[in-house]
PDB file of N, CA and C in Angstrom:
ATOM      1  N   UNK A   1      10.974   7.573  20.545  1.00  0.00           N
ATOM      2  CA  UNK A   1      11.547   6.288  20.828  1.00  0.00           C
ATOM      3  C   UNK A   1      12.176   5.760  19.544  1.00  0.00           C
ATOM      4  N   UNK A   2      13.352   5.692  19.362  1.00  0.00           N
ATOM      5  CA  UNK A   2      14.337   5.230  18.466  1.00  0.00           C
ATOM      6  C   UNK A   2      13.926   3.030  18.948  1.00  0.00           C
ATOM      7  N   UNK A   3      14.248   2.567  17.664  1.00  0.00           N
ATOM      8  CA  UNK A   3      14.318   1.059  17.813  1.00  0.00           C
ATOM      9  C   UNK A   3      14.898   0.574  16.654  1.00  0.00           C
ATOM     10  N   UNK A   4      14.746  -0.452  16.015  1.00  0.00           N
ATOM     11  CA  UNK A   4      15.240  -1.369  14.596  1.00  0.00           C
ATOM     12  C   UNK A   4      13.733  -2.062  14.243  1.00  0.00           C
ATOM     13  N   UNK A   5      13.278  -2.224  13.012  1.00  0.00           N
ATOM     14  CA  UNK A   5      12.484  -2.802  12.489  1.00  0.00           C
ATOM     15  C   UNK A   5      12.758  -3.941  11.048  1.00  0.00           C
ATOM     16  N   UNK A   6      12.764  -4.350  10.842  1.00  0.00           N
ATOM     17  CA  UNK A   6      13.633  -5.058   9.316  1.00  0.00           C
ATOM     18  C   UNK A   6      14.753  -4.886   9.648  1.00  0.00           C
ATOM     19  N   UNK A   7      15.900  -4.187  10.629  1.00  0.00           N
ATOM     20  CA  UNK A   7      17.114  -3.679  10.193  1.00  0.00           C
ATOM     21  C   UNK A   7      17.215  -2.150  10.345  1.00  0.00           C
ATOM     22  N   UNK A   8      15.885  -1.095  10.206  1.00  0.00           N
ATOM     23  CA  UNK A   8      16.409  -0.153  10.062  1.00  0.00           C
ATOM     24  C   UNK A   8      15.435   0.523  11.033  1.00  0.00           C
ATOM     25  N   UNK A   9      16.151   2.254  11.654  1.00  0.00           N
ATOM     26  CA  UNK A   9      15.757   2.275  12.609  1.00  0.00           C
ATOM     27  C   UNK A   9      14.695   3.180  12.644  1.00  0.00           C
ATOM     28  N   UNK A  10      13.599   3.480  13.242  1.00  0.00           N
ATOM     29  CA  UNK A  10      12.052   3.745  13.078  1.00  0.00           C
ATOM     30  C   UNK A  10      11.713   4.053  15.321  1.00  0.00           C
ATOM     31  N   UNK A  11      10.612   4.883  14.734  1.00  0.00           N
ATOM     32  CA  UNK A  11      10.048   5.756  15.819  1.00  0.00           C
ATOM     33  C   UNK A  11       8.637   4.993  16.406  1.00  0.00           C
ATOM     34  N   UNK A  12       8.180   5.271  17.331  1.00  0.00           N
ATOM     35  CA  UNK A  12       6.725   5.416  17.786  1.00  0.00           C
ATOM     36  C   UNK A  12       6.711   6.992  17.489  1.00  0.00           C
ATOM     37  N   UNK A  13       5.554   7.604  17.464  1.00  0.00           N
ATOM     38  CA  UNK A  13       5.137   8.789  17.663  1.00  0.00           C
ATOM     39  C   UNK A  13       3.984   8.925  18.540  1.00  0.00           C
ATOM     40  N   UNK A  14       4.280   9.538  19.589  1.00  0.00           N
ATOM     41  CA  UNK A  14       3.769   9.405  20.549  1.00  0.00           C
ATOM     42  C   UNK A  14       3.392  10.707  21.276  1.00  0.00           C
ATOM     43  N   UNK A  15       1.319  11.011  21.639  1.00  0.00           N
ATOM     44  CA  UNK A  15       2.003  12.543  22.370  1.00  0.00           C
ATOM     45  C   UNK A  15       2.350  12.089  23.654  1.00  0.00           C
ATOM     46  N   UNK A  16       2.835  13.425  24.245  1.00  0.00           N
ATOM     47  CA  UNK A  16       3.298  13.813  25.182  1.00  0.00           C
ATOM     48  C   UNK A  16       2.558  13.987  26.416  1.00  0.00           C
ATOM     49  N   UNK A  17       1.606  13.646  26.297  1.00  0.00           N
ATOM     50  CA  UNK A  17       0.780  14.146  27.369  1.00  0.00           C
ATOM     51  C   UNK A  17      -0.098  12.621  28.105  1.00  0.00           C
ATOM     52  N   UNK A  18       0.030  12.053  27.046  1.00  0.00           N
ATOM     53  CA  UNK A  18      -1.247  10.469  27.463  1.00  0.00           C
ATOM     54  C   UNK A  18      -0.453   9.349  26.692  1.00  0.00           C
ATOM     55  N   UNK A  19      -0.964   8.301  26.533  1.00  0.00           N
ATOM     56  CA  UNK A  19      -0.633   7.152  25.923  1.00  0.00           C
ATOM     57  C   UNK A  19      -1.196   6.797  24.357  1.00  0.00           C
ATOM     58  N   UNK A  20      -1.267   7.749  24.161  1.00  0.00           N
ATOM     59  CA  UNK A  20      -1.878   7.544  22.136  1.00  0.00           C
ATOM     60  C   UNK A  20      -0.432   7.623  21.271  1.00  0.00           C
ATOM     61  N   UNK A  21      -0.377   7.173  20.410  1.00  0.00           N
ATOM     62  CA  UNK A  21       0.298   6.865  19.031  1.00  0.00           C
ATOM     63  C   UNK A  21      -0.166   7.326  17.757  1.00  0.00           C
ATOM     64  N   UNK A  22       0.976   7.492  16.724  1.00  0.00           N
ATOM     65  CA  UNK A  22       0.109   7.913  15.458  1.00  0.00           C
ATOM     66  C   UNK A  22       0.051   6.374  15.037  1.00  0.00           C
ATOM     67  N   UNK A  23      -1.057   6.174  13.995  1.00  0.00           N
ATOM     68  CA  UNK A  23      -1.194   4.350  13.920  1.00  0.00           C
ATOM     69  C   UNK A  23      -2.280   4.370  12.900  1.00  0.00           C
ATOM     70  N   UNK A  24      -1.810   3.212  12.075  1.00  0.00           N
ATOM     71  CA  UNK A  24      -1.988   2.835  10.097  1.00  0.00           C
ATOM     72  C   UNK A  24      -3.548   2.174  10.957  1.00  0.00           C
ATOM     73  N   UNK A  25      -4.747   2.319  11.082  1.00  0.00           N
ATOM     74  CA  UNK A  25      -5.810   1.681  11.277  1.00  0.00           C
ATOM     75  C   UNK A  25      -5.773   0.254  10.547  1.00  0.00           C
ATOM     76  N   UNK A  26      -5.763  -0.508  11.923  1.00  0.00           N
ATOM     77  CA  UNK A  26      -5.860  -1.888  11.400  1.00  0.00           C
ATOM     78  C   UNK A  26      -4.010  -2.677  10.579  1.00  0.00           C
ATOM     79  N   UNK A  27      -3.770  -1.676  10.887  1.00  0.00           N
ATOM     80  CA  UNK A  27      -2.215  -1.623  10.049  1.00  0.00           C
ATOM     81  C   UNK A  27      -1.962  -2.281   8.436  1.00  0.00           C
ATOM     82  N   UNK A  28      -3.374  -1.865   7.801  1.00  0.00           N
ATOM     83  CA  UNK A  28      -3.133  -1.897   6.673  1.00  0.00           C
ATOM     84  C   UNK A  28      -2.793  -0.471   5.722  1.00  0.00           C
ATOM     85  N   UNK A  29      -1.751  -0.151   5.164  1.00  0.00           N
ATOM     86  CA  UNK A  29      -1.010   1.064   4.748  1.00  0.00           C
ATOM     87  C   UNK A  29      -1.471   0.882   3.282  1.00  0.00           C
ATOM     88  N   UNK A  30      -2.120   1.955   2.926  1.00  0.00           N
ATOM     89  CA  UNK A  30      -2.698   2.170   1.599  1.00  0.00           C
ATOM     90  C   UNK A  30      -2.334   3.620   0.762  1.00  0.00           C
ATOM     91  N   UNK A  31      -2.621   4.074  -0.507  1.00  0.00           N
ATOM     92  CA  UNK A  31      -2.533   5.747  -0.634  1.00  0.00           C
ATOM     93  C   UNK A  31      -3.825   5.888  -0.019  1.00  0.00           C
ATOM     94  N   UNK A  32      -4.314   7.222   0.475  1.00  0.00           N
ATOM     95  CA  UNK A  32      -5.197   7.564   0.749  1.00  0.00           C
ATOM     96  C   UNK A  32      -5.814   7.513   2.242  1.00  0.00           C
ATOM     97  N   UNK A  33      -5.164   5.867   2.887  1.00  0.00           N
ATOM     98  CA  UNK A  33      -5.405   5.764   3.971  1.00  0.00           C
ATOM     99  C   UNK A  33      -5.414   6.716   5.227  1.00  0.00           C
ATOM    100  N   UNK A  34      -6.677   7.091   6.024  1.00  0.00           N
ATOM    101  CA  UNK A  34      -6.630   8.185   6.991  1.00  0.00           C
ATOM    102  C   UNK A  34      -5.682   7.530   8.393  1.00  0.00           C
ATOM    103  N   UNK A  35      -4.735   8.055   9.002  1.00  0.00           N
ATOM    104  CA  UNK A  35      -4.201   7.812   9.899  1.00  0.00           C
ATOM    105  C   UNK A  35      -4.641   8.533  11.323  1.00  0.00           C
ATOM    106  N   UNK A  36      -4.042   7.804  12.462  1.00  0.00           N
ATOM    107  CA  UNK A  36      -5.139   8.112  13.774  1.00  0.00           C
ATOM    108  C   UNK A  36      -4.129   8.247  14.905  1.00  0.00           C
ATOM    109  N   UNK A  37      -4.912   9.058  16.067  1.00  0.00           N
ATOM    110  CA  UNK A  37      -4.648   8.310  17.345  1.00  0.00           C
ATOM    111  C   UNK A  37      -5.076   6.999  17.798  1.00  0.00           C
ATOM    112  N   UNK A  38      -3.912   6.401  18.399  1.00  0.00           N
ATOM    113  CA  UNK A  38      -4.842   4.859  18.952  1.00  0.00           C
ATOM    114  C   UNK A  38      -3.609   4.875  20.139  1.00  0.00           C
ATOM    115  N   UNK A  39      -4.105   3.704  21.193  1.00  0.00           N
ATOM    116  CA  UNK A  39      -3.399   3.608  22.384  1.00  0.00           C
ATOM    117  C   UNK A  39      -2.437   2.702  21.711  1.00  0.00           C
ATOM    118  N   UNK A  40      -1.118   3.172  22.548  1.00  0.00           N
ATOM    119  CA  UNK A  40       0.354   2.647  22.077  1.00  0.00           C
ATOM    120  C   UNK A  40       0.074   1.236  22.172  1.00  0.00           C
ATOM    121  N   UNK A  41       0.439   0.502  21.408  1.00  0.00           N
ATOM    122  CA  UNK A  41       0.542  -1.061  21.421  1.00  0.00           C
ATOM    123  C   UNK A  41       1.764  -1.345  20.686  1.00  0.00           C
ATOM    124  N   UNK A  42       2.667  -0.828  20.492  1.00  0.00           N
ATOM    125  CA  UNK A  42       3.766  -1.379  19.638  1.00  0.00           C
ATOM    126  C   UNK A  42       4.140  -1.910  18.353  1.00  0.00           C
ATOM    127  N   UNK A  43       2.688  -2.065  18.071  1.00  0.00           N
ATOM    128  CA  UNK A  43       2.507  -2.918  16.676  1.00  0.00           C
ATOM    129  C   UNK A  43       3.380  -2.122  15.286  1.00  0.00           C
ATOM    130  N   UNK A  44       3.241  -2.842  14.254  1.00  0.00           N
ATOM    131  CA  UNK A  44       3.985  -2.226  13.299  1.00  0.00           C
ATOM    132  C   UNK A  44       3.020  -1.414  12.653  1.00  0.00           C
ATOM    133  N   UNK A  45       1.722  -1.248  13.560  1.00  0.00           N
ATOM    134  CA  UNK A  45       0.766   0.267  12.518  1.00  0.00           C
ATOM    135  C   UNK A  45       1.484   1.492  12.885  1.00  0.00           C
ATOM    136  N   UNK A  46       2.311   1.579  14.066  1.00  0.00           N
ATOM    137  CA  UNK A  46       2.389   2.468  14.856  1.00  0.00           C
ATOM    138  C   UNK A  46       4.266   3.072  14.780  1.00  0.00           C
ATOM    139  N   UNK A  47       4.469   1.727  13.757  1.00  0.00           N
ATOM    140  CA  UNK A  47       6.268   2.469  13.861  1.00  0.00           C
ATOM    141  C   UNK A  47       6.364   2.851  12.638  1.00  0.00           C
ATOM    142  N   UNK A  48       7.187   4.308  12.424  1.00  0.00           N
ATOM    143  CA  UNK A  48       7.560   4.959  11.512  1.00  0.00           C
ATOM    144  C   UNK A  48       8.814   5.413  11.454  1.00  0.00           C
ATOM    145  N   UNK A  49       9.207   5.866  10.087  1.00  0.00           N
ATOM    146  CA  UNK A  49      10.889   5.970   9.588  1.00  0.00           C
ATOM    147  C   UNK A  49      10.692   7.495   9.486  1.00  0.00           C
ATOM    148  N   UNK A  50      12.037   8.221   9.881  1.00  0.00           N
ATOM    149  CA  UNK A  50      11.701   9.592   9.843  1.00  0.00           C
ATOM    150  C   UNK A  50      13.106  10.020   8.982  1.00  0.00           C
ATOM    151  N   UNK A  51      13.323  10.916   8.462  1.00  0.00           N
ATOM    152  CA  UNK A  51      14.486  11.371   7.623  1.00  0.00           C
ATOM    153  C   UNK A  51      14.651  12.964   7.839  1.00  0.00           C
ATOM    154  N   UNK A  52      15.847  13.001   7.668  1.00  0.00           N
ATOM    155  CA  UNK A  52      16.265  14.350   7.103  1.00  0.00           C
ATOM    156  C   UNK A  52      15.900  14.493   5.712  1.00  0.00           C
ATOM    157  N   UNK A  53      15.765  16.237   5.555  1.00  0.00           N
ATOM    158  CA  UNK A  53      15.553  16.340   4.148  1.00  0.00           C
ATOM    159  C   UNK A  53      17.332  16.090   3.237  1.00  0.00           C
ATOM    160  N   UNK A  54      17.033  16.293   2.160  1.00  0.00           N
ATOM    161  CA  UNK A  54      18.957  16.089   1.330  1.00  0.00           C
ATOM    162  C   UNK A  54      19.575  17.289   1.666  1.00  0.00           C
ATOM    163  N   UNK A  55      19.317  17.536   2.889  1.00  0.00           N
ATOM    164  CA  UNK A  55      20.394  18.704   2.559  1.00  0.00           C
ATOM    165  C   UNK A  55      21.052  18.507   4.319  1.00  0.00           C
ATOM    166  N   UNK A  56      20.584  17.626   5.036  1.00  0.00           N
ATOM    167  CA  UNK A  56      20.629  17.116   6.240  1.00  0.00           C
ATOM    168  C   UNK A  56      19.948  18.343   7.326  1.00  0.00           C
ATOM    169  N   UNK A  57      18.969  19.208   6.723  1.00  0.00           N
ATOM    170  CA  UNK A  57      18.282  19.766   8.048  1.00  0.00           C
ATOM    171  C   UNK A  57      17.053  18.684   8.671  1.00  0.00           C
ATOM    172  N   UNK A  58      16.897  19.759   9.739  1.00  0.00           N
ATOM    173  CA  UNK A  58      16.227  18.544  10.337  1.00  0.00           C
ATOM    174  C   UNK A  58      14.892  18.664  10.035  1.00  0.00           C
ATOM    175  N   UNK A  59      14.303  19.398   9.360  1.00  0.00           N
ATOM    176  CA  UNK A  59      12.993  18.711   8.791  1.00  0.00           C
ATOM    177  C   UNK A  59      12.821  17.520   8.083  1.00  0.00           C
ATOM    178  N   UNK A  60      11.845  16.672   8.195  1.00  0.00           N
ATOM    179  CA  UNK A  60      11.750  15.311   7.914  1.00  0.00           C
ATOM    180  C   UNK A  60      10.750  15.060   7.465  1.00  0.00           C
ATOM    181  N   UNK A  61      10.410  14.068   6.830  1.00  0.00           N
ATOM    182  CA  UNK A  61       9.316  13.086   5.886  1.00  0.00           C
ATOM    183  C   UNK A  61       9.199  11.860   7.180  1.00  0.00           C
ATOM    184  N   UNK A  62       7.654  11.642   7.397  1.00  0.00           N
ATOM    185  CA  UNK A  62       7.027  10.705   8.106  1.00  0.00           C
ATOM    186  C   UNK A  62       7.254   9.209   7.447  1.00  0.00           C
ATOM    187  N   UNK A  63       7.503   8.374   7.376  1.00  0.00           N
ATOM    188  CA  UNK A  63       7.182   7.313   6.591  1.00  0.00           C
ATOM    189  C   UNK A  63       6.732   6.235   7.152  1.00  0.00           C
ATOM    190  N   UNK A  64       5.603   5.587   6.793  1.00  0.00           N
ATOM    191  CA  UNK A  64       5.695   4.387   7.136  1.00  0.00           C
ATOM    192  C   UNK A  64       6.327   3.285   7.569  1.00  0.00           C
ATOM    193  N   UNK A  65       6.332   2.623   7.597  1.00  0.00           N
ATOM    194  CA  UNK A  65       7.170   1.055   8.143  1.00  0.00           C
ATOM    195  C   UNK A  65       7.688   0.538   6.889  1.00  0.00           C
ATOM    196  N   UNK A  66       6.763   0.313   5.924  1.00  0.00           N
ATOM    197  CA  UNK A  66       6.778  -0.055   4.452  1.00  0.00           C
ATOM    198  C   UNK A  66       7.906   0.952   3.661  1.00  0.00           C
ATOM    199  N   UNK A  67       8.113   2.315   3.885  1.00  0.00           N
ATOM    200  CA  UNK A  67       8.732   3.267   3.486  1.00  0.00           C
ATOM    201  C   UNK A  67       8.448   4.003   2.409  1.00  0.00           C
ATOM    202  N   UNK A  68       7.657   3.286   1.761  1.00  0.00           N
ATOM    203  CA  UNK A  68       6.829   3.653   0.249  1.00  0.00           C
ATOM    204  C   UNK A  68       5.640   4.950   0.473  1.00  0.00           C
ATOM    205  N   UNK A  69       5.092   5.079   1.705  1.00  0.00           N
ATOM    206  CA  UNK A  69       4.246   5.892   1.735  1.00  0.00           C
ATOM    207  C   UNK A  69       4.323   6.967   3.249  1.00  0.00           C
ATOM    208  N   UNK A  70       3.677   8.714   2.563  1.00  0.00           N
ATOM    209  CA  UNK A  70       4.493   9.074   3.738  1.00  0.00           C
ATOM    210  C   UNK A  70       3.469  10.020   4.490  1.00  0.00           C
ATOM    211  N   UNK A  71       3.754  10.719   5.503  1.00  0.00           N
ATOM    212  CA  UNK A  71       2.605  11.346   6.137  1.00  0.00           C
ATOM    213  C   UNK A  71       2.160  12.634   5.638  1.00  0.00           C
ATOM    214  N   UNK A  72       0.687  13.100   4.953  1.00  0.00           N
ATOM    215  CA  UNK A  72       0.573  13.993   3.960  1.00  0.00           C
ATOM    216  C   UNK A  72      -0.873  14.467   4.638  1.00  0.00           C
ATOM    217  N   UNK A  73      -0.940  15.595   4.565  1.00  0.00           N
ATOM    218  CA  UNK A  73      -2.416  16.129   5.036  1.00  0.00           C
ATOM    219  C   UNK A  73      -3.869  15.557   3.531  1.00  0.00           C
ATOM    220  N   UNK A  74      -4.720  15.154   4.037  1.00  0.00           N
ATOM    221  CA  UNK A  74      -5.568  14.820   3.016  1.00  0.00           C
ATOM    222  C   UNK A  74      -5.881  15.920   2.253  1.00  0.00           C
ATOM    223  N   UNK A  75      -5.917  15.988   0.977  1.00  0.00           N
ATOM    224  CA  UNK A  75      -6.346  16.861   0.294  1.00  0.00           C
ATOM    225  C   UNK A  75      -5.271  17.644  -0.008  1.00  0.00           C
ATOM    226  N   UNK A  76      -3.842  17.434   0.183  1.00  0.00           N
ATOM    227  CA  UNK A  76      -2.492  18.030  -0.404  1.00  0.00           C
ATOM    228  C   UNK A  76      -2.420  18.939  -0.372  1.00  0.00           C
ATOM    229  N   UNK A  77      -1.725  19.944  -1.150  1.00  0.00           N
ATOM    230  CA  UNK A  77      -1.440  21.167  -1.428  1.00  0.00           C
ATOM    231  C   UNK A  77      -3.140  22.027  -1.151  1.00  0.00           C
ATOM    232  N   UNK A  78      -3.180  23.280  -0.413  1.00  0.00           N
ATOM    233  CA  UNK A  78      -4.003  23.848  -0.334  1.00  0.00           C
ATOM    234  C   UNK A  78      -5.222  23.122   0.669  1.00  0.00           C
ATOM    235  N   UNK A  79      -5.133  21.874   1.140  1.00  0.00           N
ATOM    236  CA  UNK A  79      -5.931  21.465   1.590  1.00  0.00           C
ATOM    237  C   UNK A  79      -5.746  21.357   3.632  1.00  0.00           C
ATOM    238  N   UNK A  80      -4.384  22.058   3.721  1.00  0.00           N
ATOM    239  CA  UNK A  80      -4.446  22.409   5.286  1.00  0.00           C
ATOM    240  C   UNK A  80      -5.764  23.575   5.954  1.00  0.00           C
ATOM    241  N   UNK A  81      -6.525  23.128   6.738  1.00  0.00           N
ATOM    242  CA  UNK A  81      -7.128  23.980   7.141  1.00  0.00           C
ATOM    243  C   UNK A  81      -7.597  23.190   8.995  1.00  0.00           C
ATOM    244  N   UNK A  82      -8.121  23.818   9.483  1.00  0.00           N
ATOM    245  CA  UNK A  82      -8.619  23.292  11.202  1.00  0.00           C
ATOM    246  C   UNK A  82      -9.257  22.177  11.038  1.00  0.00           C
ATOM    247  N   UNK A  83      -8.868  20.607  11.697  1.00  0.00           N
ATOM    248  CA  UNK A  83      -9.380  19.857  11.491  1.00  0.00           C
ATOM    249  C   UNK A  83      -9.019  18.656  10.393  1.00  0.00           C
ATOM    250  N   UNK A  84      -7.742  19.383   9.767  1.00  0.00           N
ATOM    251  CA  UNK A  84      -7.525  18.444   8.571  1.00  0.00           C
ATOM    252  C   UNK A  84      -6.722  17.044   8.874  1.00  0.00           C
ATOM    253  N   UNK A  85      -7.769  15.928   8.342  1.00  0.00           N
ATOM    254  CA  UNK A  85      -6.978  14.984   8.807  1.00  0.00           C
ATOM    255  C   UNK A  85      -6.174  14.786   7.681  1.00  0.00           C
ATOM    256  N   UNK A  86      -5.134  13.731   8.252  1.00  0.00           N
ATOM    257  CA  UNK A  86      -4.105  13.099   8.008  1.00  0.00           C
ATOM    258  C   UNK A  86      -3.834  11.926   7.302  1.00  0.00           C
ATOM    259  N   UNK A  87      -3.052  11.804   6.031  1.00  0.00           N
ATOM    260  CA  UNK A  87      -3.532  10.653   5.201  1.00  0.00           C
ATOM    261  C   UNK A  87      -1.947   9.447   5.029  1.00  0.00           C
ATOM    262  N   UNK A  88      -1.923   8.758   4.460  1.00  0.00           N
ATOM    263  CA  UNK A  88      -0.647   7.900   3.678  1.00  0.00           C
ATOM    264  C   UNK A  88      -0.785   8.187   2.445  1.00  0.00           C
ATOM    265  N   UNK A  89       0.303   8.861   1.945  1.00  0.00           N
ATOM    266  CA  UNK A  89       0.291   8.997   0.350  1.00  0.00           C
ATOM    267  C   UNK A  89       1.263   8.946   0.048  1.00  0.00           C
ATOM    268  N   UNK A  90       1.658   8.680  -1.439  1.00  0.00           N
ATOM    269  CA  UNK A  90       3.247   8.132  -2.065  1.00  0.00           C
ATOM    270  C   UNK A  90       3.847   9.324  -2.028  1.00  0.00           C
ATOM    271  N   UNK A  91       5.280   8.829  -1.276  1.00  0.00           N
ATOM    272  CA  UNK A  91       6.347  10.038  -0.846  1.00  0.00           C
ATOM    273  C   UNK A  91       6.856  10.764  -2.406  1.00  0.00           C
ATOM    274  N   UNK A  92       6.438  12.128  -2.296  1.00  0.00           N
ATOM    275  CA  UNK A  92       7.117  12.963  -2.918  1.00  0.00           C
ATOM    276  C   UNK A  92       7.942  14.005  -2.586  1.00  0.00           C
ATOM    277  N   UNK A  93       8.180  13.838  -1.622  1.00  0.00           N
ATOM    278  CA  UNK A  93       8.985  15.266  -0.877  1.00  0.00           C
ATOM    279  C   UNK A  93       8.264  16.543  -1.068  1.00  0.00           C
ATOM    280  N   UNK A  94       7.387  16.639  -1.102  1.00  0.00           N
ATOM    281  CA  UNK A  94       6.672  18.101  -1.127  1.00  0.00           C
ATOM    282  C   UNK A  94       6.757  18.456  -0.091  1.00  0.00           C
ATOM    283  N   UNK A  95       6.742  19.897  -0.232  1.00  0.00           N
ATOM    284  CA  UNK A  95       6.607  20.246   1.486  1.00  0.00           C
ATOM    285  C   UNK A  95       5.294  20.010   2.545  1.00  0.00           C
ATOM    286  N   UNK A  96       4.473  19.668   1.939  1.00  0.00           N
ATOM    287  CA  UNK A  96       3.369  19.494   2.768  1.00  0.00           C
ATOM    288  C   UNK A  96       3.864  17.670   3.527  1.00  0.00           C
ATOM    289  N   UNK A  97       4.781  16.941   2.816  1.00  0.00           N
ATOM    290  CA  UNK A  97       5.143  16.139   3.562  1.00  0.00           C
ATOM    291  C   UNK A  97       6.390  15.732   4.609  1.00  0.00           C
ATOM    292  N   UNK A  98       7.003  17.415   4.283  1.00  0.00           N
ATOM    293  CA  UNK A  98       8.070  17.704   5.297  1.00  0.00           C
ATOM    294  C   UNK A  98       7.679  18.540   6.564  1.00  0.00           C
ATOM    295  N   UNK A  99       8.087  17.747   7.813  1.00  0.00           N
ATOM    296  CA  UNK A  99       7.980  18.461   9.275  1.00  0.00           C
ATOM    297  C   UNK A  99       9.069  18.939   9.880  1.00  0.00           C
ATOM    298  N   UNK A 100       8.825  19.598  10.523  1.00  0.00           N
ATOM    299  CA  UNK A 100       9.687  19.900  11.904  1.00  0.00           C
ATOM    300  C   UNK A 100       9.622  19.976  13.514  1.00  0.00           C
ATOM    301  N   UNK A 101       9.909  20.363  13.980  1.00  0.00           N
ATOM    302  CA  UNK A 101       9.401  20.325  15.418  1.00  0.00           C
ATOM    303  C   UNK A 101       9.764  22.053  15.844  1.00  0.00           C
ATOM    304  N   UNK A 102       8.563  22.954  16.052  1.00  0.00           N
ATOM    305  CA  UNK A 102       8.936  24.078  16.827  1.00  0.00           C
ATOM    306  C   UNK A 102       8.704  24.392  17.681  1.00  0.00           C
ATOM    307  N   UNK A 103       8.385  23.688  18.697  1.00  0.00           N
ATOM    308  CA  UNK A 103       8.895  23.485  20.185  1.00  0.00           C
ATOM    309  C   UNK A 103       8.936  22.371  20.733  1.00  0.00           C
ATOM    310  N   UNK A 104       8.600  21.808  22.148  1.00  0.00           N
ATOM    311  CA  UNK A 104       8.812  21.184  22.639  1.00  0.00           C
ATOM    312  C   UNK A 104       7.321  20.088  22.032  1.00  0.00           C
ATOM    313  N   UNK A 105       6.332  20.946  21.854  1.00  0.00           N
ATOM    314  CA  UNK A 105       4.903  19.816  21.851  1.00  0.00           C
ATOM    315  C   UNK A 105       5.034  19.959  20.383  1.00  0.00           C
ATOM    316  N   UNK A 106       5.276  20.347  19.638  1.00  0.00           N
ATOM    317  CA  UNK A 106       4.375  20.658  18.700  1.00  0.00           C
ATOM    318  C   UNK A 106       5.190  20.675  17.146  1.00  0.00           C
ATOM    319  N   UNK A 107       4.867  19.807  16.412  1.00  0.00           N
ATOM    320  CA  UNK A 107       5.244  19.454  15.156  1.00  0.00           C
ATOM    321  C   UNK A 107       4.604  20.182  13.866  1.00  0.00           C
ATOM    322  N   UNK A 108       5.468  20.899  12.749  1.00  0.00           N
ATOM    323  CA  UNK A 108       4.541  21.267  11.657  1.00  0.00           C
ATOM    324  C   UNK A 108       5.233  20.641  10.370  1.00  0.00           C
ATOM    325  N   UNK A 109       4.475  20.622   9.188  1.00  0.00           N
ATOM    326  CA  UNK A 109       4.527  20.527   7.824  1.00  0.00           C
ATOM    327  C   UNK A 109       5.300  21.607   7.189  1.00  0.00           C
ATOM    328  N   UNK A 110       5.913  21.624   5.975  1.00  0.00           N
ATOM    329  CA  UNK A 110       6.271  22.582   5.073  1.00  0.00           C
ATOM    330  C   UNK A 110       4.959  23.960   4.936  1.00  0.00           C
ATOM    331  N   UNK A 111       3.549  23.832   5.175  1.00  0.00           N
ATOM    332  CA  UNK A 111       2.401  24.614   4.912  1.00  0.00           C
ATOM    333  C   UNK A 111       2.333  25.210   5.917  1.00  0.00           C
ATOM    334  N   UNK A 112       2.923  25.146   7.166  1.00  0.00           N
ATOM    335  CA  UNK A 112       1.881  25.421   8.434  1.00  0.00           C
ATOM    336  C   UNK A 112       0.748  24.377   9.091  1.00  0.00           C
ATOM    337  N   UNK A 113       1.188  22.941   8.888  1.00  0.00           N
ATOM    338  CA  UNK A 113      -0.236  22.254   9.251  1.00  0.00           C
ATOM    339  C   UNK A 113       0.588  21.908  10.831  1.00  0.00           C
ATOM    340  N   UNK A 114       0.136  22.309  11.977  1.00  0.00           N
ATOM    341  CA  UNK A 114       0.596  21.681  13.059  1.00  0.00           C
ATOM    342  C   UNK A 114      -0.020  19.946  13.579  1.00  0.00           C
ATOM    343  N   UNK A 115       1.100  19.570  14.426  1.00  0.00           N
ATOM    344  CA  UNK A 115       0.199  17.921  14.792  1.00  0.00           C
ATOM    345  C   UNK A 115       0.588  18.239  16.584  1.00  0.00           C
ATOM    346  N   UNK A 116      -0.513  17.853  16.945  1.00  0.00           N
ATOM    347  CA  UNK A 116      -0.104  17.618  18.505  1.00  0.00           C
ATOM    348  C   UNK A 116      -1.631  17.229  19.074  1.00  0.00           C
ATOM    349  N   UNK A 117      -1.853  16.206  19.859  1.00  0.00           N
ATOM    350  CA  UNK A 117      -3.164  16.082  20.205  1.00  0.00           C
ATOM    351  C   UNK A 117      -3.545  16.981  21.635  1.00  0.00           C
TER     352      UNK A 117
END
């Protein structure tokens, strides 16, 4: 779902299957902060800015609402494994904070970390 927020334009992320959202708990956006499923409510925990990388493919950086912080597996580099949650941390373009989509459900990271509930 494409919309405008401040001016600029930002997503729900949403699966596909039920009514959950990805969403800033409590919608306070911190480094470190663990991010969740929660039922869609619209709120601004739940809208995010998505980008191309600079070279205009379509892998993308998650970002917050704030834009300052972006979607990063906890524990960074080396720290993808089954189960790994999902954090807010200051955008560096690493690949662990670049996604793509390779198929229809299912989203990954620069590492191999897939997201889909």
């Amino acid at each position: 779902m494409d919309d405008h927020y401040h001016g600029r334009a930002y997503r729900i992320i949403q699966s596909w299957n039920n009514k959950y959202c990805l969403d800033v708990p409590g919608g306070h956006a911190f480094e470190g902060q663990i991010v969740r499923w929660w039922k869609c409510n619209g709120s601004d925990a739940q809208k995010w800015h998505t980008a191309d990388d600079q070279y205009g493919r379509r892998i993308f950086s998650i970002k917050g609402h704030e834009l300052k912080l972006c979607l990063d597996p906890a524990g960074g580099v080396g720290g993808n494994r089954d189960g790994q949650q999902l954090q807010l941390w200051r955008c560096h373009g690493g690949p662990e904070q670049l996604w793509f989509h390779t198929d229809f459900d299912t989203m990954r990271d620069g590492f191999s970390l897939c997201g889909w509930p």
